[in-house]
C-alpha atoms as a PDB file:
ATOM      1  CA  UNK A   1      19.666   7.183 -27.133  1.00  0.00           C
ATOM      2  CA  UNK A   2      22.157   9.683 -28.755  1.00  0.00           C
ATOM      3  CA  UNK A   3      23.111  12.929 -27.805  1.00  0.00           C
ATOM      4  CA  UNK A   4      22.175  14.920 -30.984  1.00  0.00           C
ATOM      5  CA  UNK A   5      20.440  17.632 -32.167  1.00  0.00           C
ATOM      6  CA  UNK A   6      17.011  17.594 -33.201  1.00  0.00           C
ATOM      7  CA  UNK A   7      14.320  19.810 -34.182  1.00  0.00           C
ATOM      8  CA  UNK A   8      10.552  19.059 -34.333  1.00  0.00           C
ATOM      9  CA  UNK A   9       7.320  21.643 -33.511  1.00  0.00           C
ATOM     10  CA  UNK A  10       9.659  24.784 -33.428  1.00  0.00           C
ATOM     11  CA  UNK A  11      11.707  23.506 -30.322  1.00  0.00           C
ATOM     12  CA  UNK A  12      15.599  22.109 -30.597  1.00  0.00           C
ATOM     13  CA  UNK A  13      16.310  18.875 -28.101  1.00  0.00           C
ATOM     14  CA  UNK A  14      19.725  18.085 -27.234  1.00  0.00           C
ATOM     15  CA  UNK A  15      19.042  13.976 -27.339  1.00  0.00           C
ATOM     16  CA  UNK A  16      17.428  11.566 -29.142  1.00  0.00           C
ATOM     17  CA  UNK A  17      16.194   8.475 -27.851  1.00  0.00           C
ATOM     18  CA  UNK A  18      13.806   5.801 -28.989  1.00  0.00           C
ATOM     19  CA  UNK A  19      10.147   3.980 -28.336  1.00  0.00           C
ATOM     20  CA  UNK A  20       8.408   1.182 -29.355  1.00  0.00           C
ATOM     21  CA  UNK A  21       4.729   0.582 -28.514  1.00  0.00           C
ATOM     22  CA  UNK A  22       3.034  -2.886 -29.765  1.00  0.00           C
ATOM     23  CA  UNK A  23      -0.167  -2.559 -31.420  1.00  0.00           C
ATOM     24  CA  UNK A  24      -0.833  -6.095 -29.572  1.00  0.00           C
ATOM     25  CA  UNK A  25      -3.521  -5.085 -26.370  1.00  0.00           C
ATOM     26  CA  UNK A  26      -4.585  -7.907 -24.249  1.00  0.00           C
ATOM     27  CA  UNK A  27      -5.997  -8.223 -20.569  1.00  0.00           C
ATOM     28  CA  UNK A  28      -4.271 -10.556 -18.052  1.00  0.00           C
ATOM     29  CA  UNK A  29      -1.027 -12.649 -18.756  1.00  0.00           C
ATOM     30  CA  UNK A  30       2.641 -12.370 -18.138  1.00  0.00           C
ATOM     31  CA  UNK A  31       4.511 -10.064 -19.535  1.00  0.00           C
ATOM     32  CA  UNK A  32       8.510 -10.775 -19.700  1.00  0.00           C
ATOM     33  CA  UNK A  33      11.197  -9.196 -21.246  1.00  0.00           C
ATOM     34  CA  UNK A  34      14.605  -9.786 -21.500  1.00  0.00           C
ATOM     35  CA  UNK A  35      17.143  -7.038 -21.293  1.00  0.00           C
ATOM     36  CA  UNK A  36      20.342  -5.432 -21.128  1.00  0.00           C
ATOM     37  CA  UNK A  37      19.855  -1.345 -20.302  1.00  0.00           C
ATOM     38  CA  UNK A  38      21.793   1.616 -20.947  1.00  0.00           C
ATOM     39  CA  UNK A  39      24.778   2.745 -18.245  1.00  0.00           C
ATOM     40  CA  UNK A  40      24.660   6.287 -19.114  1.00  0.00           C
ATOM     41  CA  UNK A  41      24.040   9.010 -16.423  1.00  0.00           C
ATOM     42  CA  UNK A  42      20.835  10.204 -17.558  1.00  0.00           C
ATOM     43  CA  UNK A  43      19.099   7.193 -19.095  1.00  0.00           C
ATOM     44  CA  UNK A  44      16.079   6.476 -18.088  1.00  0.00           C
ATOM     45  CA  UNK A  45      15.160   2.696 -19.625  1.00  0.00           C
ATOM     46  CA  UNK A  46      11.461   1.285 -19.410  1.00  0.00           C
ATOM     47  CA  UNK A  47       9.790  -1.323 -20.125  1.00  0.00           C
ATOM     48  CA  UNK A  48       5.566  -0.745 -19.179  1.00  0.00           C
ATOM     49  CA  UNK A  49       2.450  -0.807 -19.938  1.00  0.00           C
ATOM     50  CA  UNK A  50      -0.471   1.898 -21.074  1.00  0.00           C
ATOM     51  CA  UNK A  51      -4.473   1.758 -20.457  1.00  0.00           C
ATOM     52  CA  UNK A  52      -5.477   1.162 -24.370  1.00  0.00           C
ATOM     53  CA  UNK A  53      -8.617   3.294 -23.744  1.00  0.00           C
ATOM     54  CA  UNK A  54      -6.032   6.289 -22.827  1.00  0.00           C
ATOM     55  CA  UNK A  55      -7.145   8.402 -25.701  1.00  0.00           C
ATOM     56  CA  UNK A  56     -10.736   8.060 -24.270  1.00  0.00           C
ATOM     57  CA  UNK A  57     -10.312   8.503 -20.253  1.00  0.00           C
ATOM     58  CA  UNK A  58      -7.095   9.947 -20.099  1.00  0.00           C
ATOM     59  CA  UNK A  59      -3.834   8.936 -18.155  1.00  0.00           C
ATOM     60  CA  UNK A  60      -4.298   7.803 -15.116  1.00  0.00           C
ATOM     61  CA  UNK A  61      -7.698   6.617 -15.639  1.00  0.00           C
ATOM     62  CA  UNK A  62      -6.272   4.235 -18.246  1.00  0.00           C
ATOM     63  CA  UNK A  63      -3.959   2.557 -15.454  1.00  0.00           C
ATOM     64  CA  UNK A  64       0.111   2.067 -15.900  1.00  0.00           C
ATOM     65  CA  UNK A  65       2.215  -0.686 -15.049  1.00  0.00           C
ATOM     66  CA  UNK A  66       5.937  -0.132 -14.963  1.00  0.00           C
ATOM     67  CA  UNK A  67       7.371  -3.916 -15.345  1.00  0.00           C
ATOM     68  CA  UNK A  68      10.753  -1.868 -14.989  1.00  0.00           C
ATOM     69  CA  UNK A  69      12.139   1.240 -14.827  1.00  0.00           C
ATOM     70  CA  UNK A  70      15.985   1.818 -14.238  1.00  0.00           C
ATOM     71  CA  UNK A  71      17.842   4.868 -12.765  1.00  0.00           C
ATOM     72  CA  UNK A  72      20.401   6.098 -15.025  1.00  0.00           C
ATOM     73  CA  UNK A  73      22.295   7.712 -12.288  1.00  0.00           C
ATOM     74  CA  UNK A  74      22.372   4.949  -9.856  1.00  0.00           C
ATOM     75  CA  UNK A  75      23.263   1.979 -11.821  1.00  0.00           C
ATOM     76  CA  UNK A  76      21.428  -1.513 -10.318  1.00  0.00           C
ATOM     77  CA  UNK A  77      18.528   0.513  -9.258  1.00  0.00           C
ATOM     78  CA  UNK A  78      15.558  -0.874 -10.940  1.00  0.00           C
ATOM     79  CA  UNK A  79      11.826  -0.651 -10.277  1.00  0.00           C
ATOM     80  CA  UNK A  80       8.262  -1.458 -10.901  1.00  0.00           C
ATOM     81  CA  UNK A  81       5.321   0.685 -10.280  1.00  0.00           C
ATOM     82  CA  UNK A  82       1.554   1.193 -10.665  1.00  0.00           C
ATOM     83  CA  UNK A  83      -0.039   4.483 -11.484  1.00  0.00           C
ATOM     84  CA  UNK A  84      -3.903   4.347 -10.977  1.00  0.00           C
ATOM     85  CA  UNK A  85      -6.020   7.486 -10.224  1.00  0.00           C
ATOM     86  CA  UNK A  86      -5.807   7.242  -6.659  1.00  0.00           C
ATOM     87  CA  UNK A  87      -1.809   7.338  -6.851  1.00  0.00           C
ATOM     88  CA  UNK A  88       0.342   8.365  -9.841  1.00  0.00           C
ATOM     89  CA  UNK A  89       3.610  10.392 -11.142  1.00  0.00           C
ATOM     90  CA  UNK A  90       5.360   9.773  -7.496  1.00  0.00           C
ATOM     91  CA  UNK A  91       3.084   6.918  -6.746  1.00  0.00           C
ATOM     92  CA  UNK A  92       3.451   5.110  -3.210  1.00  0.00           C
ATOM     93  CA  UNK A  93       2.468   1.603  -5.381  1.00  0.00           C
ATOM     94  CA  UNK A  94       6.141   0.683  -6.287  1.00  0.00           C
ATOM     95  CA  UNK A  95       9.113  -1.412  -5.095  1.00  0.00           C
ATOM     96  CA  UNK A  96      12.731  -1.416  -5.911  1.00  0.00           C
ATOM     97  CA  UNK A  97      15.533  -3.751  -6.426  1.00  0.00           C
ATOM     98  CA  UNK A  98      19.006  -3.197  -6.775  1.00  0.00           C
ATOM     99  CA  UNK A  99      21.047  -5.754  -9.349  1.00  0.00           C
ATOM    100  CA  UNK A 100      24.445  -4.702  -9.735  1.00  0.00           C
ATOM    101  CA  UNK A 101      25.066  -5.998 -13.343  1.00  0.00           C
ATOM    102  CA  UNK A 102      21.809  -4.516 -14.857  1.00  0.00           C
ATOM    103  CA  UNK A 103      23.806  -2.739 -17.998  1.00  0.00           C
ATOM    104  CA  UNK A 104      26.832  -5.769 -18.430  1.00  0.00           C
ATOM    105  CA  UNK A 105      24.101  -8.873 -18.364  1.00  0.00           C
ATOM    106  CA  UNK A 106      20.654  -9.846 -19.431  1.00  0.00           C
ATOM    107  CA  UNK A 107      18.156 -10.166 -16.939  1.00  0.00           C
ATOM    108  CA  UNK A 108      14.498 -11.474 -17.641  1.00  0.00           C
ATOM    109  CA  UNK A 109      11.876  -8.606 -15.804  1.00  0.00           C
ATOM    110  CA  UNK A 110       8.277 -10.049 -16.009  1.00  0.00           C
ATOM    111  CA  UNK A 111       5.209  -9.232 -14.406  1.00  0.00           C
ATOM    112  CA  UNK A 112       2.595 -11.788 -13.657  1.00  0.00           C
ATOM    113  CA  UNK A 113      -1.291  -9.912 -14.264  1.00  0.00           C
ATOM    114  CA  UNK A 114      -4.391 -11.886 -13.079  1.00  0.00           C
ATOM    115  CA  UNK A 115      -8.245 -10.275 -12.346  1.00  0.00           C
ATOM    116  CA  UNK A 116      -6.487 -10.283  -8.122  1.00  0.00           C
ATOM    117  CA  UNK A 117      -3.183  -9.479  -8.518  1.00  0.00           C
ATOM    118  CA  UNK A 118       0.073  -8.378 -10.484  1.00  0.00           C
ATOM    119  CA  UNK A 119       3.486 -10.038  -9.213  1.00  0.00           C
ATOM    120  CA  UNK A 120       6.612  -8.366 -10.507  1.00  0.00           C
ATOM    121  CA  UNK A 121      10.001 -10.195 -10.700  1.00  0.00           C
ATOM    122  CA  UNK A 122      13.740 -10.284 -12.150  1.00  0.00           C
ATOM    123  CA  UNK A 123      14.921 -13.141 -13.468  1.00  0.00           C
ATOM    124  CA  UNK A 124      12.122 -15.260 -11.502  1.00  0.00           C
ATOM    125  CA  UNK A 125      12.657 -13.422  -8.086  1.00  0.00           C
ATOM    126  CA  UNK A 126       9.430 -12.470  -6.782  1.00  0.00           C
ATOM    127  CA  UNK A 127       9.922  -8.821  -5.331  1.00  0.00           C
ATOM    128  CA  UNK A 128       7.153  -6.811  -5.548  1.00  0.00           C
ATOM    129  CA  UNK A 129       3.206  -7.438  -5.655  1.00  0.00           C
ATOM    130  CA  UNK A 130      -0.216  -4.628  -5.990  1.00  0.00           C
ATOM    131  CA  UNK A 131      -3.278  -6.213  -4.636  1.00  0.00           C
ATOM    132  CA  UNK A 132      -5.264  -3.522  -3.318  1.00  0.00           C
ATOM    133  CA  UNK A 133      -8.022  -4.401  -0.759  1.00  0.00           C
ATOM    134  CA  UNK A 134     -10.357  -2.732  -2.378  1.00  0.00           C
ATOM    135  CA  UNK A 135     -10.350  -2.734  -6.351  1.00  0.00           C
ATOM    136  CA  UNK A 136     -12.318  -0.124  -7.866  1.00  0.00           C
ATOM    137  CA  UNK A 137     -12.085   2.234 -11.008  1.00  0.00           C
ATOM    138  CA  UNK A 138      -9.478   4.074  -8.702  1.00  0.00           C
ATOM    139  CA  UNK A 139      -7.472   1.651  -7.492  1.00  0.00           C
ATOM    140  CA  UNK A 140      -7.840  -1.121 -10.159  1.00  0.00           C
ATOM    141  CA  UNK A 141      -8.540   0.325 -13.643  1.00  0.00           C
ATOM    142  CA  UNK A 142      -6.567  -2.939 -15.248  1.00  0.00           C
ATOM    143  CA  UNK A 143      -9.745  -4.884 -16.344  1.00  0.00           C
ATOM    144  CA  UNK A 144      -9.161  -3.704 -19.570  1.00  0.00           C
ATOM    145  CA  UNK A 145      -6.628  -3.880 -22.668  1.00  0.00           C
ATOM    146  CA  UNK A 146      -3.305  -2.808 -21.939  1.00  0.00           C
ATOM    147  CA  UNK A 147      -0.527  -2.341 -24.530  1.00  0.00           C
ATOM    148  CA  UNK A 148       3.379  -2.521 -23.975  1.00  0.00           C
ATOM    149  CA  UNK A 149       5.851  -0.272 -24.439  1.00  0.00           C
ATOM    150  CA  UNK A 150       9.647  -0.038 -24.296  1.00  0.00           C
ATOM    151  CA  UNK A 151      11.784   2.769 -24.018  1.00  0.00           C
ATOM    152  CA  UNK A 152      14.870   4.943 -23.104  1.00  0.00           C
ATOM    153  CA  UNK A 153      13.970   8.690 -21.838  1.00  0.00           C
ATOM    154  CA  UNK A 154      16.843  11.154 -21.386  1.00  0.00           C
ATOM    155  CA  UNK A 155      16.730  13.125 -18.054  1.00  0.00           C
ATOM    156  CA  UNK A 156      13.516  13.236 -16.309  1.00  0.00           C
ATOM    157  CA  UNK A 157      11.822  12.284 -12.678  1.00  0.00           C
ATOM    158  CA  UNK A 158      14.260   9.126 -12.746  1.00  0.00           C
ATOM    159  CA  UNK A 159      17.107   9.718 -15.430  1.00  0.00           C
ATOM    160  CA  UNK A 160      17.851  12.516 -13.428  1.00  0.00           C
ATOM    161  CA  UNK A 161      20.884  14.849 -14.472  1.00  0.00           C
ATOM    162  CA  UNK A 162      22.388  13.748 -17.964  1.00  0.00           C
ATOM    163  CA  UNK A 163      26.442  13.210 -18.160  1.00  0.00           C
ATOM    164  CA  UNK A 164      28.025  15.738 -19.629  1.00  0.00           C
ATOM    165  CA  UNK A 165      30.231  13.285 -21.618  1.00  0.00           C
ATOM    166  CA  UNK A 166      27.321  11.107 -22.786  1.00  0.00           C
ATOM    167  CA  UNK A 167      27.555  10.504 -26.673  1.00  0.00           C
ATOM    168  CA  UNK A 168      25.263   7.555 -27.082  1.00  0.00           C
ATOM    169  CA  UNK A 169      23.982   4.139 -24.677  1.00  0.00           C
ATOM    170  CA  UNK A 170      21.335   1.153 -25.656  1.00  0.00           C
ATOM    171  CA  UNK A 171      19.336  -0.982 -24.214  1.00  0.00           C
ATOM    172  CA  UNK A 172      18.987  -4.052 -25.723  1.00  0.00           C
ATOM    173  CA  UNK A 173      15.881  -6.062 -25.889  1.00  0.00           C
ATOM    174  CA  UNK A 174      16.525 -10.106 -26.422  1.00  0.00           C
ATOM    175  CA  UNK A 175      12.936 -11.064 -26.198  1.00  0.00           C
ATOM    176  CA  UNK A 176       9.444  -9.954 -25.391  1.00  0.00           C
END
């Protein structure tokens, strides 16, 4: 992410950042990246998954999993979450961890997705699992393909207020 100017559809941003999205879908698995992330006030690091029918029901129908999320503006703060359309944007499905060295050290974030159950975990510490008693279209829309994605916003719900003095941060991505 770089603090820049940039203009696209008639409106000037004040940052840059960067997203990949694999054009690998699958259902069930683990997921597990390893990562260093961004210590700038303001980032907002993620590494999730996206519904690949979202084009034809529509987020949340498509179902989200946030493997992590990080808080720009409270270093260590990580999270995982799951947006479904019976909770999403400030969803009550989520847990948080804090590890202090999140932007000076790698640390492996995975997610473990079966047809019951998704277990999320850094570096092989179990800390958060969804398994909603009842599993239908609203609670449990991950029967189907699901795509990753990896990212750093700038701001937002969980970046929060940007630095004044930020020029530029990374987060860098070992292995997926």
């Amino acid at each position: 992410a770089k603090k820049e100017n940039y203009t696209a559809y008639n409106s000037t941003k004040d940052y840059t950042s960067a997203r990949l999205n694999s054009k690998f879908s699958f259902t069930y698995g683990r997921i597990e990246v390893r990562a260093k992330l961004p210590a700038g006030g303001g980032t907002w690091p993620a590494i999730w998954t996206l519904g690949s029918n979202i084009t034809t029901v529509n987020w949340p129908s498509c179902g989200e999993i946030d493997i992590m999320e990080h808080v720009g503006n409270n270093i260590g703060e990580v999270s995982s979450a799951i947006h479904t359309p019976s909770s999403f944007g400030n969803t009550i499905n989520k847990a948080i961890i804090n590890i202090s060295d999140t932007t000076t050290e790698f640390h492996v974030y995975a997610v473990d997705w079966t047809a019951d159950k998704m277990d999320f975990y850094v570096d092989d510490t179990l800390f958060y699992t969804y398994n909603p008693a009842t599993k239908n279209s609203d609670t449990w829309p991950f029967t189907k393909d699901q795509f990753i994605l990896l990212n750093i916003a700038m701001g937002g719900a969980l970046g929060g207020t940007i630095d004044s003095n930020f020029t530029q941060d990374t987060m860098e991505i070992d292995y997926v």
